[in-house]
PDB file of N, CA and C in Angstrom:
ATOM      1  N   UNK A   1     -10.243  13.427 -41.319  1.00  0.00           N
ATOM      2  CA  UNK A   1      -9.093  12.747 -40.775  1.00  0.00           C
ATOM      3  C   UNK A   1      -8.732  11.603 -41.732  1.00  0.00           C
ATOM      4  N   UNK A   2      -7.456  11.241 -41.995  1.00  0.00           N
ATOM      5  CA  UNK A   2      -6.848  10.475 -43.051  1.00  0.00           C
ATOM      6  C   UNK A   2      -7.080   9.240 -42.336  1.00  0.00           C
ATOM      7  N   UNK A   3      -6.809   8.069 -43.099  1.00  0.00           N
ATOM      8  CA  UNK A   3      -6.258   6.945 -42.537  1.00  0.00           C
ATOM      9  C   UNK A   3      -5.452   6.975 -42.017  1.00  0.00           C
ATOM     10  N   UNK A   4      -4.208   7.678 -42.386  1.00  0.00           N
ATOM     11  CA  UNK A   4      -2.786   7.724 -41.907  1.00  0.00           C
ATOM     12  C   UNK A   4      -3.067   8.158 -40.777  1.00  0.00           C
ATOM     13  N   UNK A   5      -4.026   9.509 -39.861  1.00  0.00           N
ATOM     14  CA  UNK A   5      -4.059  10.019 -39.067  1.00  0.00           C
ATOM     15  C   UNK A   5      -4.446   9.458 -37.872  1.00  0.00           C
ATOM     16  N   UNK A   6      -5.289   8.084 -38.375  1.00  0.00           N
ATOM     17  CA  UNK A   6      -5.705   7.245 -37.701  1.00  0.00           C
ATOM     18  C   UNK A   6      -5.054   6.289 -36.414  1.00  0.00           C
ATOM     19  N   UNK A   7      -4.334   5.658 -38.254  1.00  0.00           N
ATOM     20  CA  UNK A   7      -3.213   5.103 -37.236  1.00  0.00           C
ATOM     21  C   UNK A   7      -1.708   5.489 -36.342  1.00  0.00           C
ATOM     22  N   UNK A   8      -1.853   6.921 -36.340  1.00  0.00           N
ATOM     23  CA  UNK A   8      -0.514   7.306 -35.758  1.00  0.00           C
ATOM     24  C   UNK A   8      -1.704   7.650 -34.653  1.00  0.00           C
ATOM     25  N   UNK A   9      -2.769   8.164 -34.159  1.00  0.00           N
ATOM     26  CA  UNK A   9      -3.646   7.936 -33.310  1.00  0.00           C
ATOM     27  C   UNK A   9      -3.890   7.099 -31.901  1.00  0.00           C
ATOM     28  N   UNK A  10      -3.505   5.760 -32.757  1.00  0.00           N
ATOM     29  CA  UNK A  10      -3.859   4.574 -32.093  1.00  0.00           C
ATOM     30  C   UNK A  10      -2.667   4.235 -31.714  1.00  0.00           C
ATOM     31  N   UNK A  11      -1.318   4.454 -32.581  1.00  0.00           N
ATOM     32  CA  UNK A  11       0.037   4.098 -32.204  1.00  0.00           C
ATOM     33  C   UNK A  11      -0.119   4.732 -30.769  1.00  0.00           C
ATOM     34  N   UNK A  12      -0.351   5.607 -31.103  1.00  0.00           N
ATOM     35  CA  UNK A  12       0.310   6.713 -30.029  1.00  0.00           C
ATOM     36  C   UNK A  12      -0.559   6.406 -28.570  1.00  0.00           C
ATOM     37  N   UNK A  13      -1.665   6.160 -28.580  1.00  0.00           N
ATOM     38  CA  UNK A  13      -2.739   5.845 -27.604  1.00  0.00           C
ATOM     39  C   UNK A  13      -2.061   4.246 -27.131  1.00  0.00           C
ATOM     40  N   UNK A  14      -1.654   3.368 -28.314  1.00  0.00           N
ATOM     41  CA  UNK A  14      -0.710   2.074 -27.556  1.00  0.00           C
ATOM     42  C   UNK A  14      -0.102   2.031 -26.799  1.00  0.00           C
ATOM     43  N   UNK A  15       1.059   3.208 -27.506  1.00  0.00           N
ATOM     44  CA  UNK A  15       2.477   3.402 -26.695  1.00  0.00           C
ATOM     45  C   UNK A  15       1.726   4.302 -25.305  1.00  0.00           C
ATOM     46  N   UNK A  16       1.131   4.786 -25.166  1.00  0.00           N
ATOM     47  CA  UNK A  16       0.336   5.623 -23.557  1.00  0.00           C
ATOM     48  C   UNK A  16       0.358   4.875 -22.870  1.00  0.00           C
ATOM     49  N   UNK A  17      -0.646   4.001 -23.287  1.00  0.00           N
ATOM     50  CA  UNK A  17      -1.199   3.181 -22.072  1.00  0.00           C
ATOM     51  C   UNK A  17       0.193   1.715 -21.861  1.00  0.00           C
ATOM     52  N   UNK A  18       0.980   1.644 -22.554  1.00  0.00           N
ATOM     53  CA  UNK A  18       2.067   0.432 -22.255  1.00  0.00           C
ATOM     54  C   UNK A  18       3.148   1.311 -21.272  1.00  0.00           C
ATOM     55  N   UNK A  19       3.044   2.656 -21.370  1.00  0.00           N
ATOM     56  CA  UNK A  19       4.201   3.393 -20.144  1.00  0.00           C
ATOM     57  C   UNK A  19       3.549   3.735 -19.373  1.00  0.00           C
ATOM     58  N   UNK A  20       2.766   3.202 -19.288  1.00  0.00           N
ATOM     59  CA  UNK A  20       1.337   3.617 -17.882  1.00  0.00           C
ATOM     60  C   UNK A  20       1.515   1.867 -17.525  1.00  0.00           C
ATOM     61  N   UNK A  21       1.370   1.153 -17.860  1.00  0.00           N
ATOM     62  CA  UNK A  21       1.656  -0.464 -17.357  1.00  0.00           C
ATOM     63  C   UNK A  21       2.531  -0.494 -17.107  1.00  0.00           C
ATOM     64  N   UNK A  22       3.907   0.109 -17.429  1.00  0.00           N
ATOM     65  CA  UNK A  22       5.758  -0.382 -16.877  1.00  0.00           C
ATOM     66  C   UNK A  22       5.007   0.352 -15.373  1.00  0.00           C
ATOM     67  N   UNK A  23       4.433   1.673 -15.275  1.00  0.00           N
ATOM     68  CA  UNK A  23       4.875   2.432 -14.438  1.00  0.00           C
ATOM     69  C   UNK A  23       4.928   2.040 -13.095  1.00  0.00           C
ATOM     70  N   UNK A  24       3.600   1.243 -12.815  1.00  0.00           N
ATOM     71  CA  UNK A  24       3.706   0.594 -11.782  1.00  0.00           C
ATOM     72  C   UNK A  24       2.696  -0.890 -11.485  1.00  0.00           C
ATOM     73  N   UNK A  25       2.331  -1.375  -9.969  1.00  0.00           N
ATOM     74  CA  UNK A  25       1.656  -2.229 -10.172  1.00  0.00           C
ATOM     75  C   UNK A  25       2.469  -3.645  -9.946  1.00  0.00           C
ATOM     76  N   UNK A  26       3.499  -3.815  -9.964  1.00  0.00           N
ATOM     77  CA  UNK A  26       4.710  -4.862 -10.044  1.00  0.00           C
ATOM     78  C   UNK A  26       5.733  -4.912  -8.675  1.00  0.00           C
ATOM     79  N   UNK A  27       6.000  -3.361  -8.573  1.00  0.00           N
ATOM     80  CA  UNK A  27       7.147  -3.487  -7.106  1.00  0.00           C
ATOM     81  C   UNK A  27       6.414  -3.900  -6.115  1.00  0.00           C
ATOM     82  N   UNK A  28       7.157  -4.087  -5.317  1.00  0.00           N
ATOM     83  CA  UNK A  28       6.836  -5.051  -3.948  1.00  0.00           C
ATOM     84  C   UNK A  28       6.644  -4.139  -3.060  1.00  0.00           C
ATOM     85  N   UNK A  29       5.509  -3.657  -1.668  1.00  0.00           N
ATOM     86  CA  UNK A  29       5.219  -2.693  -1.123  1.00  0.00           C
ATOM     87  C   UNK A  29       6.175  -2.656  -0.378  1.00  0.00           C
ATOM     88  N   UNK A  30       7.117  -1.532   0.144  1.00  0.00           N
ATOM     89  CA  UNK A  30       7.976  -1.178   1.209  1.00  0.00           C
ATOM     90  C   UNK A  30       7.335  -1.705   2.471  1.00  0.00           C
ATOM     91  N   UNK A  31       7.844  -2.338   3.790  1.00  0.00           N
ATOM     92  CA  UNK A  31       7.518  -2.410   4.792  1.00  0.00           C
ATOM     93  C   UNK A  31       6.494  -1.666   5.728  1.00  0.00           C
ATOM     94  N   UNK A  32       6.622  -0.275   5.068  1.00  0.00           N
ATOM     95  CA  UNK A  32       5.774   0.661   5.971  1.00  0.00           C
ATOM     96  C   UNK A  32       4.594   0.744   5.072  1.00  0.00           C
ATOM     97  N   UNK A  33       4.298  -0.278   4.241  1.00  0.00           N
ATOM     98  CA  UNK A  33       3.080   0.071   3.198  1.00  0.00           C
ATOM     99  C   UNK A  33       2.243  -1.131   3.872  1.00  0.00           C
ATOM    100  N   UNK A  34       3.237  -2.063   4.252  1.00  0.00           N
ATOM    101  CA  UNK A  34       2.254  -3.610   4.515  1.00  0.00           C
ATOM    102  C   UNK A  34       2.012  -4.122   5.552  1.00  0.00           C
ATOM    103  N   UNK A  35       1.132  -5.266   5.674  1.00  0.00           N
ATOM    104  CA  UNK A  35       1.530  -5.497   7.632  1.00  0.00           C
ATOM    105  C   UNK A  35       2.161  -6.120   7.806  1.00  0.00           C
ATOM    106  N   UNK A  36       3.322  -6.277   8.703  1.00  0.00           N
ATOM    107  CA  UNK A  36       4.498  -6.746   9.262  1.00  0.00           C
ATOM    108  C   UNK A  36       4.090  -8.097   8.817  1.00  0.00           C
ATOM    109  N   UNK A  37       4.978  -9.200   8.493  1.00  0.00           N
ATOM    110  CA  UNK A  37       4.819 -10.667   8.833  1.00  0.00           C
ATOM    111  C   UNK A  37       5.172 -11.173  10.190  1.00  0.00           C
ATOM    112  N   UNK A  38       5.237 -12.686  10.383  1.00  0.00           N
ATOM    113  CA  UNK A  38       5.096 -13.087  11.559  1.00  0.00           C
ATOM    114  C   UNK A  38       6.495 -12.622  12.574  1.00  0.00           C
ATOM    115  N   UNK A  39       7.711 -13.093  11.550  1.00  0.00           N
ATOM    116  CA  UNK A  39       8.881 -13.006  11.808  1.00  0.00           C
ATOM    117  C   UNK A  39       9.245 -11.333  12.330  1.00  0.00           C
ATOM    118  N   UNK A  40       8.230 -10.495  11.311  1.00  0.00           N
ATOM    119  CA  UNK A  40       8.922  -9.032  11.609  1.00  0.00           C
ATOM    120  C   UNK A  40       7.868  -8.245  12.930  1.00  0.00           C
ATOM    121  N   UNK A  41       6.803  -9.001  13.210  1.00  0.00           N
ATOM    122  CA  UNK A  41       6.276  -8.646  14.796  1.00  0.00           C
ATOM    123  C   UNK A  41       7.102  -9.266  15.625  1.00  0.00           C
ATOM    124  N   UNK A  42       7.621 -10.492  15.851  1.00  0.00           N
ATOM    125  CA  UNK A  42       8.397 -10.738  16.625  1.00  0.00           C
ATOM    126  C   UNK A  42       9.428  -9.954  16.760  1.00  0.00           C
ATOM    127  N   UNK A  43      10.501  -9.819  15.894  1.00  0.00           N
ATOM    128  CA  UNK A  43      11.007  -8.450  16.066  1.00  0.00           C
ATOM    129  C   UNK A  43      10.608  -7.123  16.516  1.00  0.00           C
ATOM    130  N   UNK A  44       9.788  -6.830  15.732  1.00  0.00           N
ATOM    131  CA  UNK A  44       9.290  -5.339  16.768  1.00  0.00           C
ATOM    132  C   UNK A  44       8.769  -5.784  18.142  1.00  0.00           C
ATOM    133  N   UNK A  45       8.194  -6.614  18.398  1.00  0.00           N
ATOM    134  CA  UNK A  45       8.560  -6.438  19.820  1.00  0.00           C
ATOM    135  C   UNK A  45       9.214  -7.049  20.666  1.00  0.00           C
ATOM    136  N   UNK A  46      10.182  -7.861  20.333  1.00  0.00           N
ATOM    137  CA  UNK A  46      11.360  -7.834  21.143  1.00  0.00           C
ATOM    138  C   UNK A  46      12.670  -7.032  21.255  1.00  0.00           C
ATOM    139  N   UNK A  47      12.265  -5.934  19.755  1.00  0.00           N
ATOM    140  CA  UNK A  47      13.064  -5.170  19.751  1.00  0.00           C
ATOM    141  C   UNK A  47      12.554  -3.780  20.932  1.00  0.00           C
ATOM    142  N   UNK A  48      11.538  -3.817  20.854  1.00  0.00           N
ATOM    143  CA  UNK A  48      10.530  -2.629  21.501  1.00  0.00           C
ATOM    144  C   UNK A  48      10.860  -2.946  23.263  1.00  0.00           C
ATOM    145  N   UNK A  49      11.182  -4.534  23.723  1.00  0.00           N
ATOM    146  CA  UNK A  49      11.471  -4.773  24.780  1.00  0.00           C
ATOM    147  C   UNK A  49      12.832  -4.526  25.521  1.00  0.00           C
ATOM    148  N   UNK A  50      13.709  -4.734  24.453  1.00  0.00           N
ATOM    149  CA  UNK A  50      15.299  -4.729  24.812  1.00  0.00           C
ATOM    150  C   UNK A  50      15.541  -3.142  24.838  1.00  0.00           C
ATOM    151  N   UNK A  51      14.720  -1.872  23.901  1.00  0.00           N
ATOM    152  CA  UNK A  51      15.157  -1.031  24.006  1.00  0.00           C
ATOM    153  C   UNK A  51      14.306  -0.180  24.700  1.00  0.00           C
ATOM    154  N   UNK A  52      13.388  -0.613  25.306  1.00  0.00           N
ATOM    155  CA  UNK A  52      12.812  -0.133  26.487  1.00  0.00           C
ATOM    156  C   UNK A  52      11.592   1.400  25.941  1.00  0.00           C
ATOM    157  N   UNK A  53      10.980   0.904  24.687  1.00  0.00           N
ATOM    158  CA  UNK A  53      10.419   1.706  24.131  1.00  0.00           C
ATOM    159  C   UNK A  53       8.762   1.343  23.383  1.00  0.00           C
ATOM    160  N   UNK A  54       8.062   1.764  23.001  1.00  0.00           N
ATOM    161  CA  UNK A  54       7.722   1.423  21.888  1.00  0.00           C
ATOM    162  C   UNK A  54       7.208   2.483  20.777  1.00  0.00           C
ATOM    163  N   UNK A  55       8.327   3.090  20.784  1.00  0.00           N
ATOM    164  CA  UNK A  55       8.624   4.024  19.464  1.00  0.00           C
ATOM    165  C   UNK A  55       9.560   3.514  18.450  1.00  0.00           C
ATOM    166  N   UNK A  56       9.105   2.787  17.675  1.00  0.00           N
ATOM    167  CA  UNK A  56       9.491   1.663  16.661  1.00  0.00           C
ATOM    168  C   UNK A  56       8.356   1.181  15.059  1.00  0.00           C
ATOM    169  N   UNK A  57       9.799   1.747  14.391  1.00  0.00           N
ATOM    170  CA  UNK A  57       9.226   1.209  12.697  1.00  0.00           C
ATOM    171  C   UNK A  57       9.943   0.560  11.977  1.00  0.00           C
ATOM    172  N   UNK A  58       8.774  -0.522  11.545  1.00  0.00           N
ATOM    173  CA  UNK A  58       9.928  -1.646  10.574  1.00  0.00           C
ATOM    174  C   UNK A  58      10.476  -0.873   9.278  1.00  0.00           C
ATOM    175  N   UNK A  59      11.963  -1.102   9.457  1.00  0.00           N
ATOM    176  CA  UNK A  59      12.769  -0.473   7.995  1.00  0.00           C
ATOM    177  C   UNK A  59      12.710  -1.779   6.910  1.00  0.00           C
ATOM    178  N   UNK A  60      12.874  -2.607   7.142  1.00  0.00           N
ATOM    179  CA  UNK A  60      13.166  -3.824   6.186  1.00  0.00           C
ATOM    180  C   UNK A  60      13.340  -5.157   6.992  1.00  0.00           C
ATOM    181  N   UNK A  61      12.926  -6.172   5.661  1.00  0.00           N
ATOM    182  CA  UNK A  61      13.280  -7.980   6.077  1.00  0.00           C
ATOM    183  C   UNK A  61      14.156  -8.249   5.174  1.00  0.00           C
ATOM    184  N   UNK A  62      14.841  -9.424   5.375  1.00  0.00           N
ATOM    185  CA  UNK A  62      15.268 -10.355   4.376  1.00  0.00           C
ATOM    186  C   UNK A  62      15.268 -11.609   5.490  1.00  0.00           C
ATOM    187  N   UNK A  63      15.077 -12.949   3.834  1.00  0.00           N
ATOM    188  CA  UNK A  63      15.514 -14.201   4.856  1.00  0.00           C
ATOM    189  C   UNK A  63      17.158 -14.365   4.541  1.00  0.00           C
ATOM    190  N   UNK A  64      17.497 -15.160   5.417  1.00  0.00           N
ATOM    191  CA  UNK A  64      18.991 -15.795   5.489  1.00  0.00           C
ATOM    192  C   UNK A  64      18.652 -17.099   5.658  1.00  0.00           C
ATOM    193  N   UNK A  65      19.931 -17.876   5.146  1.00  0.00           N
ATOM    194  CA  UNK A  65      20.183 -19.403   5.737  1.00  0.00           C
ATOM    195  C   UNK A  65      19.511 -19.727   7.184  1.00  0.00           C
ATOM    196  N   UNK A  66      19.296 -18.639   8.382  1.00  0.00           N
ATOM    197  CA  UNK A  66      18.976 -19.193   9.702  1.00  0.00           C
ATOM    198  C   UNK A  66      17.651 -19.167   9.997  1.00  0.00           C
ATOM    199  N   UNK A  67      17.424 -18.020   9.289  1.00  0.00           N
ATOM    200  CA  UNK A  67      16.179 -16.863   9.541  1.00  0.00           C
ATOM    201  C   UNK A  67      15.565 -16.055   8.906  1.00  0.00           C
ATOM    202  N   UNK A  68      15.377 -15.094   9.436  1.00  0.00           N
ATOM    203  CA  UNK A  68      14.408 -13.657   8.470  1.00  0.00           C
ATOM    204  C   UNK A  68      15.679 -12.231   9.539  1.00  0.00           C
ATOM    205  N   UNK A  69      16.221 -12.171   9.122  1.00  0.00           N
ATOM    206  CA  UNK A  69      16.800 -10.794   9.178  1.00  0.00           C
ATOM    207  C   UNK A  69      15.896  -9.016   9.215  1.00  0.00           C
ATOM    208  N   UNK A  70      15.533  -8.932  10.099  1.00  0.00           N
ATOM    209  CA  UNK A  70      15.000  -7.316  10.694  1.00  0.00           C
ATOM    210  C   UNK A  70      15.376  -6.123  11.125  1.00  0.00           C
ATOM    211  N   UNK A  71      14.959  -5.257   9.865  1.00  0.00           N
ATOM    212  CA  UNK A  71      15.800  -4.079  10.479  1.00  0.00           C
ATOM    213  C   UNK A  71      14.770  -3.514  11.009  1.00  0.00           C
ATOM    214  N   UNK A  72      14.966  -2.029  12.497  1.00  0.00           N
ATOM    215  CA  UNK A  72      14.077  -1.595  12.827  1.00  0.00           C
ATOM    216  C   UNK A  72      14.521  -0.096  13.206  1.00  0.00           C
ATOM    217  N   UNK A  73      13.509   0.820  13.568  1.00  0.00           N
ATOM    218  CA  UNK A  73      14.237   2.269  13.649  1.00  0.00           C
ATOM    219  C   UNK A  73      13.567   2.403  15.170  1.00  0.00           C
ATOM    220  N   UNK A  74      14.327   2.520  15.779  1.00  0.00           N
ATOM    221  CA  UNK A  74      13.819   2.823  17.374  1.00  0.00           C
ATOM    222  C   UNK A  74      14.223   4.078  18.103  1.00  0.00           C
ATOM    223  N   UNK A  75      13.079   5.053  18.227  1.00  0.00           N
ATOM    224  CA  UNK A  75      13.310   6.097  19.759  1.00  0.00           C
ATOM    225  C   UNK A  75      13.107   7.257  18.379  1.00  0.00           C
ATOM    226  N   UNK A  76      13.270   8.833  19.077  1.00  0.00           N
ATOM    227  CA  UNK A  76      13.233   9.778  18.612  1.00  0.00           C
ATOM    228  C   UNK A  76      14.608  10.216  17.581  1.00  0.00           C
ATOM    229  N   UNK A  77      15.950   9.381  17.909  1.00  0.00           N
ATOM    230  CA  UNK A  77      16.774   9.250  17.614  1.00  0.00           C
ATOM    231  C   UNK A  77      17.065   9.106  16.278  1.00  0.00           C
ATOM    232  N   UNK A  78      15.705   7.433  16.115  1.00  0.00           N
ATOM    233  CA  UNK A  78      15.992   6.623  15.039  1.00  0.00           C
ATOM    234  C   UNK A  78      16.952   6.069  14.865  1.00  0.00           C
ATOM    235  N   UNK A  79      17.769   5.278  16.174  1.00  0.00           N
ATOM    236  CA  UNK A  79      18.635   4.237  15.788  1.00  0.00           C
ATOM    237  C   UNK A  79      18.238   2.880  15.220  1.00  0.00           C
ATOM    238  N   UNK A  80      18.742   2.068  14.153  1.00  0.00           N
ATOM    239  CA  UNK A  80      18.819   1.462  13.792  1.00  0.00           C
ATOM    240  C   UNK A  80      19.409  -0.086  14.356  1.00  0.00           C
ATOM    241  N   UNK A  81      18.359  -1.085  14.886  1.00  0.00           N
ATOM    242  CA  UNK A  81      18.513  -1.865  15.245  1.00  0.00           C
ATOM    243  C   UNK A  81      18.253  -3.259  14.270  1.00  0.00           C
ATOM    244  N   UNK A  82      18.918  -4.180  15.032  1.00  0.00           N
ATOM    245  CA  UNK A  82      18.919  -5.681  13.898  1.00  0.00           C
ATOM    246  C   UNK A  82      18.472  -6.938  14.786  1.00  0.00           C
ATOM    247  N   UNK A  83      17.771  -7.287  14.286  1.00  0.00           N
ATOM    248  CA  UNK A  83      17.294  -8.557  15.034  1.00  0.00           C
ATOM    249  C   UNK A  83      17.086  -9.606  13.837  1.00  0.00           C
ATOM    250  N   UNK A  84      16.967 -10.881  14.356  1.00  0.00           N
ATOM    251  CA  UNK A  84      17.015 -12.413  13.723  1.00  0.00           C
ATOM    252  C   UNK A  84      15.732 -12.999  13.806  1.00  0.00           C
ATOM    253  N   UNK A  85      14.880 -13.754  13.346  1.00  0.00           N
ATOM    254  CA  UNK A  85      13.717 -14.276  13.671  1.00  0.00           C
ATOM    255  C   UNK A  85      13.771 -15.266  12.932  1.00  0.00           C
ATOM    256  N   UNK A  86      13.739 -16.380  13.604  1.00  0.00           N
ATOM    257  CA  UNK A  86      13.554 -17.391  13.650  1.00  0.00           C
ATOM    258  C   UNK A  86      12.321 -18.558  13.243  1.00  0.00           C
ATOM    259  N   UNK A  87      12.352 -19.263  12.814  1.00  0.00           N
ATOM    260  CA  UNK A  87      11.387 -19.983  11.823  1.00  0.00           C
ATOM    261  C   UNK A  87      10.178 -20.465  13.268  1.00  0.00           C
ATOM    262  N   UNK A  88      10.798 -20.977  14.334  1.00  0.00           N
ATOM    263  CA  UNK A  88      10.260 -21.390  15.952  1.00  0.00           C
ATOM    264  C   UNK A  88       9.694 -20.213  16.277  1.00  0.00           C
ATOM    265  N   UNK A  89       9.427 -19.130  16.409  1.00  0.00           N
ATOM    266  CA  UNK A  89       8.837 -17.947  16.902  1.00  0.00           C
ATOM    267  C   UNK A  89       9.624 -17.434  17.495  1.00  0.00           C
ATOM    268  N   UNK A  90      11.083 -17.867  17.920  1.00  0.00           N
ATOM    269  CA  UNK A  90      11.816 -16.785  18.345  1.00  0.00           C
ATOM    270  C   UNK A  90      12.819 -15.741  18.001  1.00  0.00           C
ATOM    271  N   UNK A  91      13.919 -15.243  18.538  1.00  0.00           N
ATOM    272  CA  UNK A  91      14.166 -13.619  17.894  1.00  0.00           C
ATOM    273  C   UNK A  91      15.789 -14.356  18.627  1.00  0.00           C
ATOM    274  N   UNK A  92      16.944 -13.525  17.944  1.00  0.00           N
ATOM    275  CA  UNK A  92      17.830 -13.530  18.618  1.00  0.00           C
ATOM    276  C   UNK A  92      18.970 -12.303  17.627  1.00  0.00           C
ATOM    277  N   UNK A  93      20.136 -12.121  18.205  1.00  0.00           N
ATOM    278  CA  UNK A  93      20.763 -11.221  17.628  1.00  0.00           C
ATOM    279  C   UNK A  93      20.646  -9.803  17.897  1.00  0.00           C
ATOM    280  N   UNK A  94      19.706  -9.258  18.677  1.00  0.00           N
ATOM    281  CA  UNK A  94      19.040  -8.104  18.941  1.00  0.00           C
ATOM    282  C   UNK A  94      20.266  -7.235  19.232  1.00  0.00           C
ATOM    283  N   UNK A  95      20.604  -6.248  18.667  1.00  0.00           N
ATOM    284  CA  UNK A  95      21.361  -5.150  18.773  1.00  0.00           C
ATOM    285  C   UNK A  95      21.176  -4.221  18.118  1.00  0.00           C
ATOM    286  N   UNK A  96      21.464  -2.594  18.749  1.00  0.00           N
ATOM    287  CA  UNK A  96      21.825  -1.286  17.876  1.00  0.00           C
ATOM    288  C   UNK A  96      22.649  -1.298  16.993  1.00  0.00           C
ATOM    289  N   UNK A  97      22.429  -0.679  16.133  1.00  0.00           N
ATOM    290  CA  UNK A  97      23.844  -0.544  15.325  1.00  0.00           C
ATOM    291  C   UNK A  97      25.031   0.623  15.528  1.00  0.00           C
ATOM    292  N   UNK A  98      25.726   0.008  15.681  1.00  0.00           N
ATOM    293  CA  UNK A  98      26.452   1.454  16.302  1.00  0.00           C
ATOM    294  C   UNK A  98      26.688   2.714  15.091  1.00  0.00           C
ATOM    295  N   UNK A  99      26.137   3.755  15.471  1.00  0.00           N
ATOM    296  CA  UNK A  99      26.169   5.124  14.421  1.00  0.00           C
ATOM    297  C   UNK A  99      25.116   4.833  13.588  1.00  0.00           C
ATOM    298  N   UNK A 100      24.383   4.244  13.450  1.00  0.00           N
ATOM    299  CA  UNK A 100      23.061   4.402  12.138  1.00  0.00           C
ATOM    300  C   UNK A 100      21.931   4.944  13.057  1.00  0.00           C
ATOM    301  N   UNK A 101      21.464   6.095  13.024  1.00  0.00           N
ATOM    302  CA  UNK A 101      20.925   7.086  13.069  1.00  0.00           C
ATOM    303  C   UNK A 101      20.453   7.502  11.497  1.00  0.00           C
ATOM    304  N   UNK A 102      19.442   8.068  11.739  1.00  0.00           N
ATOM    305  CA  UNK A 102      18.296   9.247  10.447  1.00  0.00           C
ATOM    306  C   UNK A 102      17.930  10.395  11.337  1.00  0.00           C
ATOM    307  N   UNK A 103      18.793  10.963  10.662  1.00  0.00           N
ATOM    308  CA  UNK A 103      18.685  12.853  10.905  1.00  0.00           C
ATOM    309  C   UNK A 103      17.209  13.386  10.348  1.00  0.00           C
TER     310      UNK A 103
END
């Protein structure tokens, strides 16, 4: 084996393992990977209360200016509900969305 052979070797074994580091390791776990935070149990179950169920999965958070914003998928349906949570422990905003359903 040459020198030359060497180092196109090692190039090449560099460049491997650096598109194996982009690949992952960095994104942020989806909701259904992690455990709920404080804000998004309060939601699930006041969402689980208003809709008279507890067939319910967190879709997503975000915060806002007020709160933490919760989306949730409720019933066999999978309608899509929204609730508010509040920095105090409480929830407000609680509604379906009208037509968001997952077929």
């Amino acid at each position: 084996m040459t020198h030359f052979d060497r180092l196109a070797k090692a190039a090449f074994g560099l460049a491997a393992l650096a598109a194996l580091a982009a690949c992952g390791g960095s994104e942020e776990p989806t909701a259904e990977m992690r455990p709920a935070s404080e804000a998004e149990s309060a939601c699930l179950r006041d969402v689980a209360t208003a809709a008279g169920t507890t067939d319910i999965a967190l879709i997503s958070s975000e915060p806002t200016e007020t709160g933490t914003m919760v989306k949730v998928r409720v019933g066999e349906d999978r309608t899509h509900w929204d609730c508010v949570a509040y920095a105090d422990g409480t929830t407000g905003e609680i509604m379906a969305e009208p037509h968001m359903t997952e077929g």
